[in-house]
PDB file of N, CA and C in Angstrom:
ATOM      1  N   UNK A   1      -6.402   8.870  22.564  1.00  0.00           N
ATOM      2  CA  UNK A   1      -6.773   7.923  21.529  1.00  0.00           C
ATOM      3  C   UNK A   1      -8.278   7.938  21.293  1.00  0.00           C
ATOM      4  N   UNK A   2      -9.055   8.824  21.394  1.00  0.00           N
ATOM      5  CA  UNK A   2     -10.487   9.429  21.710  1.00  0.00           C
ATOM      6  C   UNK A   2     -10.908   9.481  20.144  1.00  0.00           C
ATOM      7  N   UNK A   3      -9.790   9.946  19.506  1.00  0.00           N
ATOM      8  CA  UNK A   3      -9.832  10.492  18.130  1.00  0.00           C
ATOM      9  C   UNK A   3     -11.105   9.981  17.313  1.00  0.00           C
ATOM     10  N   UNK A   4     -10.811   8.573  16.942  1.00  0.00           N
ATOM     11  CA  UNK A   4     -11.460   7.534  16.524  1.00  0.00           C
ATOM     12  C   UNK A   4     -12.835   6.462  17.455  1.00  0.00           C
ATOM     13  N   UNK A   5     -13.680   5.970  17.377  1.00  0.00           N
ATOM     14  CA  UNK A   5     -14.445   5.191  18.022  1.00  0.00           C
ATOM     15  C   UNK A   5     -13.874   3.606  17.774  1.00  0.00           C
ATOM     16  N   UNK A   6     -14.189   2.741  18.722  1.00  0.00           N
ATOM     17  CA  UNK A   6     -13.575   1.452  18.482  1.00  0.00           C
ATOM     18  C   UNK A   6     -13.585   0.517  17.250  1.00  0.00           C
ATOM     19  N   UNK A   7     -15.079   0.642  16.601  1.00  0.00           N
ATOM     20  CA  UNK A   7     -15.055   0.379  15.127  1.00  0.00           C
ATOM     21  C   UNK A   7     -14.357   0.743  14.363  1.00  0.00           C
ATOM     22  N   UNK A   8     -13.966   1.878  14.678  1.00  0.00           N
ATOM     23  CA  UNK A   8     -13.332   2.879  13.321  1.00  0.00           C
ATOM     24  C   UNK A   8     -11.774   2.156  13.487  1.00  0.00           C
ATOM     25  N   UNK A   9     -11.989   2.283  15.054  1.00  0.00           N
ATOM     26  CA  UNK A   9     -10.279   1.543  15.394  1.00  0.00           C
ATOM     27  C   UNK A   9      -9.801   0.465  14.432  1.00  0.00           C
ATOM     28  N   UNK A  10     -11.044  -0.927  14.592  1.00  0.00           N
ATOM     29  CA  UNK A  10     -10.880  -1.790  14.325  1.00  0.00           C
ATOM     30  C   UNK A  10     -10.892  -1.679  12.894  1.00  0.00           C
ATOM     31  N   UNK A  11     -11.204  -1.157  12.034  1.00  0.00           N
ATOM     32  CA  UNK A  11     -11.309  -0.837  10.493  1.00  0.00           C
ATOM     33  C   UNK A  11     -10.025  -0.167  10.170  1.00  0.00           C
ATOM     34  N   UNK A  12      -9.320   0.229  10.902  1.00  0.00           N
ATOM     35  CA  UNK A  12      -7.974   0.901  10.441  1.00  0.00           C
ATOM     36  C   UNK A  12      -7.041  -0.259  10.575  1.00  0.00           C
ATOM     37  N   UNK A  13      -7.307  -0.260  11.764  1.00  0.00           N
ATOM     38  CA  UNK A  13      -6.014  -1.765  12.076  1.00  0.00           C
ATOM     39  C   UNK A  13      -6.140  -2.959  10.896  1.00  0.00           C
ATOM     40  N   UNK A  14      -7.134  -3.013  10.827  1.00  0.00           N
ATOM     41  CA  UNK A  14      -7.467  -4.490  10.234  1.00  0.00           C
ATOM     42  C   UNK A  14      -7.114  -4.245   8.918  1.00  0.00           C
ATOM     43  N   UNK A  15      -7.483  -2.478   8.308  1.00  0.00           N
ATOM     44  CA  UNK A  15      -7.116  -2.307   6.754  1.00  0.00           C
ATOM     45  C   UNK A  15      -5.931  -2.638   6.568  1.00  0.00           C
ATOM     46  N   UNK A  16      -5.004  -2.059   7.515  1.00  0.00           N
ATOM     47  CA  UNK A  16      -3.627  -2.140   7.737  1.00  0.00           C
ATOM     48  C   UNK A  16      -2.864  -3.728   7.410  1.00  0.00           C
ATOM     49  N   UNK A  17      -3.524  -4.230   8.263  1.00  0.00           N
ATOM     50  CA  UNK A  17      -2.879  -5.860   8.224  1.00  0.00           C
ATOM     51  C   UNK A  17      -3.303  -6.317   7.068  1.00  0.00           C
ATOM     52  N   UNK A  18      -4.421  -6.435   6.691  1.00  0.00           N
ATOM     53  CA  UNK A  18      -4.933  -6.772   4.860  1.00  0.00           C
ATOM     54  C   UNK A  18      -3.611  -6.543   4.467  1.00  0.00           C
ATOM     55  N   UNK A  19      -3.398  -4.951   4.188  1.00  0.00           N
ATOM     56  CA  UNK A  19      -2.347  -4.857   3.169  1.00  0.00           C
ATOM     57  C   UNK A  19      -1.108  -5.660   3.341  1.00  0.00           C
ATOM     58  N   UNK A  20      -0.659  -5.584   4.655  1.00  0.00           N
ATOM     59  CA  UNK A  20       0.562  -6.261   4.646  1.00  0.00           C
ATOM     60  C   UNK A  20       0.168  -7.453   4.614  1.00  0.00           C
ATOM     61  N   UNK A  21      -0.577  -8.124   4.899  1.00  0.00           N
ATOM     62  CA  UNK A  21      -0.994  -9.562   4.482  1.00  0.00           C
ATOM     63  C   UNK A  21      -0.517  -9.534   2.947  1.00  0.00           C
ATOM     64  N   UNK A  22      -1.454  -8.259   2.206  1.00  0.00           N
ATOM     65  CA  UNK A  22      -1.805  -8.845   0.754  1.00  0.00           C
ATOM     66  C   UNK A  22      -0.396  -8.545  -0.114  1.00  0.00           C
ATOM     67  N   UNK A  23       0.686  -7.605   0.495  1.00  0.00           N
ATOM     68  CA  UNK A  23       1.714  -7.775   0.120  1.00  0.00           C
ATOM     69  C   UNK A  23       2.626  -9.010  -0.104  1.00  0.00           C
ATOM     70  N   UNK A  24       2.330  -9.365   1.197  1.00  0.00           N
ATOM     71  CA  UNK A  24       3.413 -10.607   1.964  1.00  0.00           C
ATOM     72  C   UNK A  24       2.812 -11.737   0.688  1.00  0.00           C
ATOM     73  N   UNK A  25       1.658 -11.660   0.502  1.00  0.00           N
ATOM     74  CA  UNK A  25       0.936 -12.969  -0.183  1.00  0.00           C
ATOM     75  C   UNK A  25       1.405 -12.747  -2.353  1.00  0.00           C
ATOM     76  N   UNK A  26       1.503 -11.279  -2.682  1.00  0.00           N
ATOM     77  CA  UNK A  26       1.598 -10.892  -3.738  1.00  0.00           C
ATOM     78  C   UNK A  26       3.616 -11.219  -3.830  1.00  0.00           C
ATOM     79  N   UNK A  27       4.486 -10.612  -2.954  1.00  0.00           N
ATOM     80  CA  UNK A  27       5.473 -11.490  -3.140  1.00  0.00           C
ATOM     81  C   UNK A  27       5.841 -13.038  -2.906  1.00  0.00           C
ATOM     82  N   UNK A  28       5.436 -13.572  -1.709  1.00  0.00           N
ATOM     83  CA  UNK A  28       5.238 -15.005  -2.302  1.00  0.00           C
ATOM     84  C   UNK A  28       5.020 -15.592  -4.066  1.00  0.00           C
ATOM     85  N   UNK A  29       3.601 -15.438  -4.357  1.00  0.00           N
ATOM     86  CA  UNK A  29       3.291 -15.771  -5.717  1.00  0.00           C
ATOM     87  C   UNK A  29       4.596 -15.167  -6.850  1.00  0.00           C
ATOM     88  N   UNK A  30       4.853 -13.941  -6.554  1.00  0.00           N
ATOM     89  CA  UNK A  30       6.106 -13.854  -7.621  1.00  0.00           C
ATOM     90  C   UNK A  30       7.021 -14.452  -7.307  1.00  0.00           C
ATOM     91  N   UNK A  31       7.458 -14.979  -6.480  1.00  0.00           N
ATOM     92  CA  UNK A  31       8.685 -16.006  -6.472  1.00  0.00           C
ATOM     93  C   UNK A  31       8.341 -17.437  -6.818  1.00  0.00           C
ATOM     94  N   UNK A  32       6.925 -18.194  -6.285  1.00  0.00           N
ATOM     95  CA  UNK A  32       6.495 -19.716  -6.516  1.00  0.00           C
ATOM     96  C   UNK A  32       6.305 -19.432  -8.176  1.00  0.00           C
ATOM     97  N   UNK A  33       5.905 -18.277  -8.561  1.00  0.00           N
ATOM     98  CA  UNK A  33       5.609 -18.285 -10.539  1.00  0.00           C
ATOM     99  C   UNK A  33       6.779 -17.854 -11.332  1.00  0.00           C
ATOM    100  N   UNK A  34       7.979 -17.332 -10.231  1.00  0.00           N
ATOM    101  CA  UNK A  34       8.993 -16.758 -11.049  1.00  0.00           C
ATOM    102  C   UNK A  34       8.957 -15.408 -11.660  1.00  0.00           C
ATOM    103  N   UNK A  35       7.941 -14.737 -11.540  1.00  0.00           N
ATOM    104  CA  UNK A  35       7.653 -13.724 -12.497  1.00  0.00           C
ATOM    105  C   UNK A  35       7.759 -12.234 -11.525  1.00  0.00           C
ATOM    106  N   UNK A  36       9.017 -11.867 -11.805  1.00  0.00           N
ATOM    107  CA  UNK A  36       9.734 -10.235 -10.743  1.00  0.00           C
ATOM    108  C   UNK A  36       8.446  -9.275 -11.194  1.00  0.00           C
ATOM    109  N   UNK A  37       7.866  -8.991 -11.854  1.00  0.00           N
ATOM    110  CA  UNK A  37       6.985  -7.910 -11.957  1.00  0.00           C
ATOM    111  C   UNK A  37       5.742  -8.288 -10.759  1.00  0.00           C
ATOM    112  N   UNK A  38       5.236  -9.084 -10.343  1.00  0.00           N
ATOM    113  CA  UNK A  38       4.461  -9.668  -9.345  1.00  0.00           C
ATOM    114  C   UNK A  38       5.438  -8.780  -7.728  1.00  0.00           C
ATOM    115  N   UNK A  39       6.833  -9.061  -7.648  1.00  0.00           N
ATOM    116  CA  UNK A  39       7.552  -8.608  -6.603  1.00  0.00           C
ATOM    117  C   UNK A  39       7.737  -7.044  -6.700  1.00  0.00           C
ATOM    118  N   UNK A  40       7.545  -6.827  -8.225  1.00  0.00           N
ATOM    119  CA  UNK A  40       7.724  -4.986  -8.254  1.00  0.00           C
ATOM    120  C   UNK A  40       6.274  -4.542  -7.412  1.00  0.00           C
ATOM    121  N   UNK A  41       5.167  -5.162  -7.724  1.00  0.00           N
ATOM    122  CA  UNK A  41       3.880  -4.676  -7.553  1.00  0.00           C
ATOM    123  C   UNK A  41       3.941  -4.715  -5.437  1.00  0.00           C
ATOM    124  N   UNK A  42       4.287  -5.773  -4.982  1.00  0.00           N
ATOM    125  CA  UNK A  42       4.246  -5.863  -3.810  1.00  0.00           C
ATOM    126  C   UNK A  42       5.029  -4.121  -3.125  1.00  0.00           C
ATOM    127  N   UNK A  43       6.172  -3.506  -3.892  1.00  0.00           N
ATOM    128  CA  UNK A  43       7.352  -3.233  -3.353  1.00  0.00           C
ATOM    129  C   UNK A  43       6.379  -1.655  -3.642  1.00  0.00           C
ATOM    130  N   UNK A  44       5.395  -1.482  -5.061  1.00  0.00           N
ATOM    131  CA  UNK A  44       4.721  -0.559  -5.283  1.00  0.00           C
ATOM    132  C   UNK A  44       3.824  -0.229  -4.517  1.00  0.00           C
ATOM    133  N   UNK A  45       3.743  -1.522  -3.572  1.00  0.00           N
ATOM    134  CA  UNK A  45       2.351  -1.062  -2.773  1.00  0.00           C
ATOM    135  C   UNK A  45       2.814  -0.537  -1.333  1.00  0.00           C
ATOM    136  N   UNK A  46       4.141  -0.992  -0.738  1.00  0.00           N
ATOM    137  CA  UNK A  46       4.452  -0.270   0.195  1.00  0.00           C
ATOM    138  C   UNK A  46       3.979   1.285   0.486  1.00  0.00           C
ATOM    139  N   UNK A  47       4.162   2.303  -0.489  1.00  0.00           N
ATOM    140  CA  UNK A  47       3.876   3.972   0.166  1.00  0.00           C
ATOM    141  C   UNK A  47       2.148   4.114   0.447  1.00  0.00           C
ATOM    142  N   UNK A  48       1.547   3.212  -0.475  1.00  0.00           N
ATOM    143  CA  UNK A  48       0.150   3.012   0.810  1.00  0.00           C
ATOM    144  C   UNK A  48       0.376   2.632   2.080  1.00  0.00           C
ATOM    145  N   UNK A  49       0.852   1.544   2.532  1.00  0.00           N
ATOM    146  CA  UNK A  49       0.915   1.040   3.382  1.00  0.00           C
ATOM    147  C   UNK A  49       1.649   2.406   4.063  1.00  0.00           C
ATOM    148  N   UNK A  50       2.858   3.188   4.069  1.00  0.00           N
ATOM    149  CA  UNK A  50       3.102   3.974   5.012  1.00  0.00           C
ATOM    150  C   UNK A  50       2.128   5.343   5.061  1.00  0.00           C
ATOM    151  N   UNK A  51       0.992   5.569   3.952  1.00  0.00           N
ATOM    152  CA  UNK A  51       0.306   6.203   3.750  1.00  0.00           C
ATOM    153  C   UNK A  51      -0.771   5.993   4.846  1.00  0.00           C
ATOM    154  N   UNK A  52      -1.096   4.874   5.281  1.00  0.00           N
ATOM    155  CA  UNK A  52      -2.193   4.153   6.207  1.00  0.00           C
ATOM    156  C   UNK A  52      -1.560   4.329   7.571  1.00  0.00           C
ATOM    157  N   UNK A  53      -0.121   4.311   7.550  1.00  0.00           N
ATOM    158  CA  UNK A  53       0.641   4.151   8.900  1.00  0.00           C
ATOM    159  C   UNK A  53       0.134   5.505   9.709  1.00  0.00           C
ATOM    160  N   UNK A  54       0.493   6.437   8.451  1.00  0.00           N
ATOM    161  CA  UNK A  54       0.556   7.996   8.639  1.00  0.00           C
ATOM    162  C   UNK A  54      -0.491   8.500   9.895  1.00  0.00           C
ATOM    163  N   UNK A  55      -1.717   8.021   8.969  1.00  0.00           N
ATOM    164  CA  UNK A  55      -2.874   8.279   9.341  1.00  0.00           C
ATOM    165  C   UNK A  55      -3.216   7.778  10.704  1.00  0.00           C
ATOM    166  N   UNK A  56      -2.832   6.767  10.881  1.00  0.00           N
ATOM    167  CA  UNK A  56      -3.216   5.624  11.942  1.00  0.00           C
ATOM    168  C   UNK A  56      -2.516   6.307  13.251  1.00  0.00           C
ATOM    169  N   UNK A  57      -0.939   6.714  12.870  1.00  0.00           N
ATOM    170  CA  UNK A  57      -0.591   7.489  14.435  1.00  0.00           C
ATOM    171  C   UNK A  57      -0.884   8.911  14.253  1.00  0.00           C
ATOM    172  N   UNK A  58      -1.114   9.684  13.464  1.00  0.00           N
ATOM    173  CA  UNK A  58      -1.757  10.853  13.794  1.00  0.00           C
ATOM    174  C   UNK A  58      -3.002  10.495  14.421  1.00  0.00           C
ATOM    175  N   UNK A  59      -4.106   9.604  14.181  1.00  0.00           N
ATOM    176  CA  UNK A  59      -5.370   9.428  15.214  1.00  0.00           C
ATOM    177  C   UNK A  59      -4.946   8.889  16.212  1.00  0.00           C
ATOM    178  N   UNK A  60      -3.891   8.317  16.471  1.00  0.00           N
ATOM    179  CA  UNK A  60      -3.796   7.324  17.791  1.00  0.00           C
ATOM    180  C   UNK A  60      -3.198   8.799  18.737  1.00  0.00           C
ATOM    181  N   UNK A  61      -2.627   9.782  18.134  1.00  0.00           N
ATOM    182  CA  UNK A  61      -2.116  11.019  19.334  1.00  0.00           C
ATOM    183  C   UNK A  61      -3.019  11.734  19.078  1.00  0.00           C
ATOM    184  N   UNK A  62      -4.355  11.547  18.994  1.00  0.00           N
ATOM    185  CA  UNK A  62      -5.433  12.352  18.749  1.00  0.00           C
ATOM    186  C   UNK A  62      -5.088  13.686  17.698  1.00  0.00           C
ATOM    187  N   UNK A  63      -4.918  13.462  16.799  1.00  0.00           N
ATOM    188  CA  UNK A  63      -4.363  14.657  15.760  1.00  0.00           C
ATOM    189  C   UNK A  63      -4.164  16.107  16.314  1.00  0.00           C
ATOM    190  N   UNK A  64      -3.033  15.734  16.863  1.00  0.00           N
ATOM    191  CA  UNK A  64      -2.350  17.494  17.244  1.00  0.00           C
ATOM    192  C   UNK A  64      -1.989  17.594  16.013  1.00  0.00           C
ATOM    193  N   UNK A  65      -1.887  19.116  16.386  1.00  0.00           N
ATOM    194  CA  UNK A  65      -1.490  20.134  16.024  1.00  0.00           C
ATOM    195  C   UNK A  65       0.329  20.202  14.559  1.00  0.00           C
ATOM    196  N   UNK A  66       1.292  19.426  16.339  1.00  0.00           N
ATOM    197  CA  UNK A  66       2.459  18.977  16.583  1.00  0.00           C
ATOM    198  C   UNK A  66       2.399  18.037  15.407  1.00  0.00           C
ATOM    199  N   UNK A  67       1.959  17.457  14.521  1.00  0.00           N
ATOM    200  CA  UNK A  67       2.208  16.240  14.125  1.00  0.00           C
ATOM    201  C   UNK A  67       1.060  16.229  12.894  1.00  0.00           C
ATOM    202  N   UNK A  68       0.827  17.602  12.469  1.00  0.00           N
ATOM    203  CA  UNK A  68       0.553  17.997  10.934  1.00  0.00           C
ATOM    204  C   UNK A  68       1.391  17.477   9.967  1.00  0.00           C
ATOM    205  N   UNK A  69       2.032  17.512  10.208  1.00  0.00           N
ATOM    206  CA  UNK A  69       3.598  17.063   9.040  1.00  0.00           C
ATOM    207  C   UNK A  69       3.218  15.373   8.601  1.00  0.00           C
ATOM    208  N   UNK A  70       2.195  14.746   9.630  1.00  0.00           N
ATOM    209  CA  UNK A  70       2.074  13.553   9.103  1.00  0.00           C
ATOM    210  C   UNK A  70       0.833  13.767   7.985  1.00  0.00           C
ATOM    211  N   UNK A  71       0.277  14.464   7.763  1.00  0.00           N
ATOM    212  CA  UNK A  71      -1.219  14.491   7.081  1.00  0.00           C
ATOM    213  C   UNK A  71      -0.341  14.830   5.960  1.00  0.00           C
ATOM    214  N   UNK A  72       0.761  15.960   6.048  1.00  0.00           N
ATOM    215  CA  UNK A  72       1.325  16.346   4.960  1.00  0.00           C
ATOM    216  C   UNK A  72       1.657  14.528   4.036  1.00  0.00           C
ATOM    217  N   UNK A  73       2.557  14.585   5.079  1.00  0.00           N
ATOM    218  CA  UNK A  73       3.360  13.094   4.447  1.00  0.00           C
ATOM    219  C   UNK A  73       2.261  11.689   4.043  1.00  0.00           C
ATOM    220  N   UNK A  74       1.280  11.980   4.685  1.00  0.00           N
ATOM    221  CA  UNK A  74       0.091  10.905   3.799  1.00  0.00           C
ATOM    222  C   UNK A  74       0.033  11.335   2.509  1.00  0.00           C
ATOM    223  N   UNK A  75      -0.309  12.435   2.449  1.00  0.00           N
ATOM    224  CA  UNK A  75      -1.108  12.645   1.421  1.00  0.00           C
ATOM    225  C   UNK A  75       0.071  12.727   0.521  1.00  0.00           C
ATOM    226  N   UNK A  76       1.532  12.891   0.269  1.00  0.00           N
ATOM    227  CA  UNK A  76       2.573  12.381  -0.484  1.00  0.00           C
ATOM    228  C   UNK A  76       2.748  11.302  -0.934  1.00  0.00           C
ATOM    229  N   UNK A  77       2.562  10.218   0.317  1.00  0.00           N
ATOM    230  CA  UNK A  77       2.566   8.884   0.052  1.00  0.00           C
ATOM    231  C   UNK A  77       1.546   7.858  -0.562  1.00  0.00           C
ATOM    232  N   UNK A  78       0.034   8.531  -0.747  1.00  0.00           N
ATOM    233  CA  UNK A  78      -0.907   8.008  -1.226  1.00  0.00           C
ATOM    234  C   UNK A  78      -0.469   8.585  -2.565  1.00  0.00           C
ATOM    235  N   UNK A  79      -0.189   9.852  -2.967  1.00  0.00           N
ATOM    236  CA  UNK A  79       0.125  10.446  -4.525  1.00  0.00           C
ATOM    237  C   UNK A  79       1.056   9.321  -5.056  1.00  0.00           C
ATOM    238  N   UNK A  80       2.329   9.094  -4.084  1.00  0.00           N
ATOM    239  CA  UNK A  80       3.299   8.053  -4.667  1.00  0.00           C
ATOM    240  C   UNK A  80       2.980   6.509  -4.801  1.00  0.00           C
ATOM    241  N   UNK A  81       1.993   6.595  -3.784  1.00  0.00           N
ATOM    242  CA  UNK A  81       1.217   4.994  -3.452  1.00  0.00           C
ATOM    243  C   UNK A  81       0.593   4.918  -5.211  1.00  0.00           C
ATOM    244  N   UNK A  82      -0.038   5.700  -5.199  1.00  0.00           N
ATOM    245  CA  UNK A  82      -0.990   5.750  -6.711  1.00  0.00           C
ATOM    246  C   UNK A  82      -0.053   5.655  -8.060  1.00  0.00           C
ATOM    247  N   UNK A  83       0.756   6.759  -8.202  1.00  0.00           N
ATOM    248  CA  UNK A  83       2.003   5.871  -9.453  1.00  0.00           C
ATOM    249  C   UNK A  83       2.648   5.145  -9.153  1.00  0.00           C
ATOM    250  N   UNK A  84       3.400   4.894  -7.859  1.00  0.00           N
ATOM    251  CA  UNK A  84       3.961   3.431  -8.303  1.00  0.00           C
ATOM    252  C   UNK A  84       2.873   2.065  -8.503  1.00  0.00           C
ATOM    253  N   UNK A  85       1.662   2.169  -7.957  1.00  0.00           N
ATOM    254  CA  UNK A  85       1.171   1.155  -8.347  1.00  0.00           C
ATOM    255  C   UNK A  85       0.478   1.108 -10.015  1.00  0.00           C
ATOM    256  N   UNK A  86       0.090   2.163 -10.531  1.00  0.00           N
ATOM    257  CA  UNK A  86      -0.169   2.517 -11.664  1.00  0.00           C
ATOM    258  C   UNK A  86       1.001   1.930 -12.777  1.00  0.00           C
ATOM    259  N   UNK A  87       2.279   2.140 -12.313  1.00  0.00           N
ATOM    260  CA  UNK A  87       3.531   1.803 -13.249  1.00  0.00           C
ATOM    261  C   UNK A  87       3.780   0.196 -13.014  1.00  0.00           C
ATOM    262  N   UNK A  88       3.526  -0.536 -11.702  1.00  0.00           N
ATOM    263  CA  UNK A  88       3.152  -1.399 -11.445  1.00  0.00           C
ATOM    264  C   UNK A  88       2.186  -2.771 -12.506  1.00  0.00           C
ATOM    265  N   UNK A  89       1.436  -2.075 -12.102  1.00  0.00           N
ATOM    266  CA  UNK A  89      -0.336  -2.848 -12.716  1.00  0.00           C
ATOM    267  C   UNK A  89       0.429  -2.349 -14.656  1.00  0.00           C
ATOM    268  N   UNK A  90       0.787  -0.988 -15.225  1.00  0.00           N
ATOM    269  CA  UNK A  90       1.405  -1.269 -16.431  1.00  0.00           C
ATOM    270  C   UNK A  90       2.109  -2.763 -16.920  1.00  0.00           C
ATOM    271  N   UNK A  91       3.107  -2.594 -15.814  1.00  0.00           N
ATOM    272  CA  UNK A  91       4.415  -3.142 -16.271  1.00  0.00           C
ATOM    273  C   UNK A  91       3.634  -4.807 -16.354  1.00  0.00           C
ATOM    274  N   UNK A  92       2.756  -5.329 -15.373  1.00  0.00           N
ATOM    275  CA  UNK A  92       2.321  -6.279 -15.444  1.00  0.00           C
ATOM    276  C   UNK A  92       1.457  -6.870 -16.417  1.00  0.00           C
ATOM    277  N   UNK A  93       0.743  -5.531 -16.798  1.00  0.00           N
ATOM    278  CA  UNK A  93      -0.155  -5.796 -18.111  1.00  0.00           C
ATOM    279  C   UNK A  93       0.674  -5.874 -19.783  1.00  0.00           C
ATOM    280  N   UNK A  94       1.734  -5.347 -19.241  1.00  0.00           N
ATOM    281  CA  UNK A  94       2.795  -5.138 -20.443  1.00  0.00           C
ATOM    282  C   UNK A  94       3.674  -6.919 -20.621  1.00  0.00           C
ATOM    283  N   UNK A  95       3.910  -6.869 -19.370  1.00  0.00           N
ATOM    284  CA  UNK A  95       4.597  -8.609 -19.287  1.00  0.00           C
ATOM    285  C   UNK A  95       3.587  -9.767 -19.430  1.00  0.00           C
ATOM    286  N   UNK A  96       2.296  -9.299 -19.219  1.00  0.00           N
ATOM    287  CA  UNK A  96       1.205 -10.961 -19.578  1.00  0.00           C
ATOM    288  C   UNK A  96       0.719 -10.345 -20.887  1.00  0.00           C
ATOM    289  N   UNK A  97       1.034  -9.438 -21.792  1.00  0.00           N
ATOM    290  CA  UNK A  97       0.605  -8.860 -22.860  1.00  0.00           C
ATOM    291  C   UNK A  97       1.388  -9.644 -24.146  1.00  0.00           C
ATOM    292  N   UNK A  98       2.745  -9.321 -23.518  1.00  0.00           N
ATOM    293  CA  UNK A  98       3.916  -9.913 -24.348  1.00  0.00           C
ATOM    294  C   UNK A  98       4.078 -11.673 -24.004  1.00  0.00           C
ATOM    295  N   UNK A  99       3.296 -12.291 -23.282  1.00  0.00           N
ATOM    296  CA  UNK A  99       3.448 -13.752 -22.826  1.00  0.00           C
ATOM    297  C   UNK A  99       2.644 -14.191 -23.858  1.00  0.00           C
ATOM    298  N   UNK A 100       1.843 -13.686 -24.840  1.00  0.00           N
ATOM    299  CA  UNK A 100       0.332 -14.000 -24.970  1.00  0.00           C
ATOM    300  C   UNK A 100       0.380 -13.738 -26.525  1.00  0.00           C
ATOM    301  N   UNK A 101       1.285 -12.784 -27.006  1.00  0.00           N
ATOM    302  CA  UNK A 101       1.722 -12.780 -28.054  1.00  0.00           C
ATOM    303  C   UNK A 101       2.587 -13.538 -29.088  1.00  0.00           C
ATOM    304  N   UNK A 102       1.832 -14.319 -30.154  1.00  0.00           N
ATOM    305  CA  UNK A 102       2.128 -15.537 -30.790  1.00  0.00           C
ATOM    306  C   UNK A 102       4.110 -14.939 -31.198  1.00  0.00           C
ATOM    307  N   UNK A 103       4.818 -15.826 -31.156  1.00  0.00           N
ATOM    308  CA  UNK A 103       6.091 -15.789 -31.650  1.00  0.00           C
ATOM    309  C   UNK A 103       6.420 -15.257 -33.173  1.00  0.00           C
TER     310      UNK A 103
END
């Protein structure tokens, strides 16, 4: 676990929990406002979050060799992390677009 220095440690972990914090907190609000596109965005942000996971146990086994396949699979999951949240942040700008638009 050498990989990383303890700061760096603590900056991964902590990014980590943010997100799932800021998930946990982004579905809440779509259910207290009613509004499912708020719950799509939470559900969009998951493949970061396993994108961060990726990363986090490839440094914690000091990045062998053995366990390339995870760098592969980050860097999939940040590509997918990025459109679904992109189609996300749309769909949301599309639903407070159409809220806002006189009848």
């Amino acid at each position: 676990m050498n990989a990383l220095s303890i700061p760096t440690w603590v900056i991964h972990v902590s990014s980590v929990l943010e997100w799932i914090a800021a998930i946990w907190l982004i579905w809440i609000y779509g259910e207290v406002t009613q509004q499912r596109y708020w719950g799509a965005l939470s559900w969009a942000m998951l493949p970061a979050l396993v994108s961060a996971m990726c990363a986090c146990t490839w440094h914690f086994f000091d990045n062998p060799t053995s366990l390339d396949w995870l760098v592969t699979l980050q860097a999939a999951m940040t590509v997918l992390g990025n459109i679904t949240l992109m189609i996300a942040a749309w769909w949301i700008w599309r639903q407070t677009r159409d809220r806002r638009s006189p009848s």
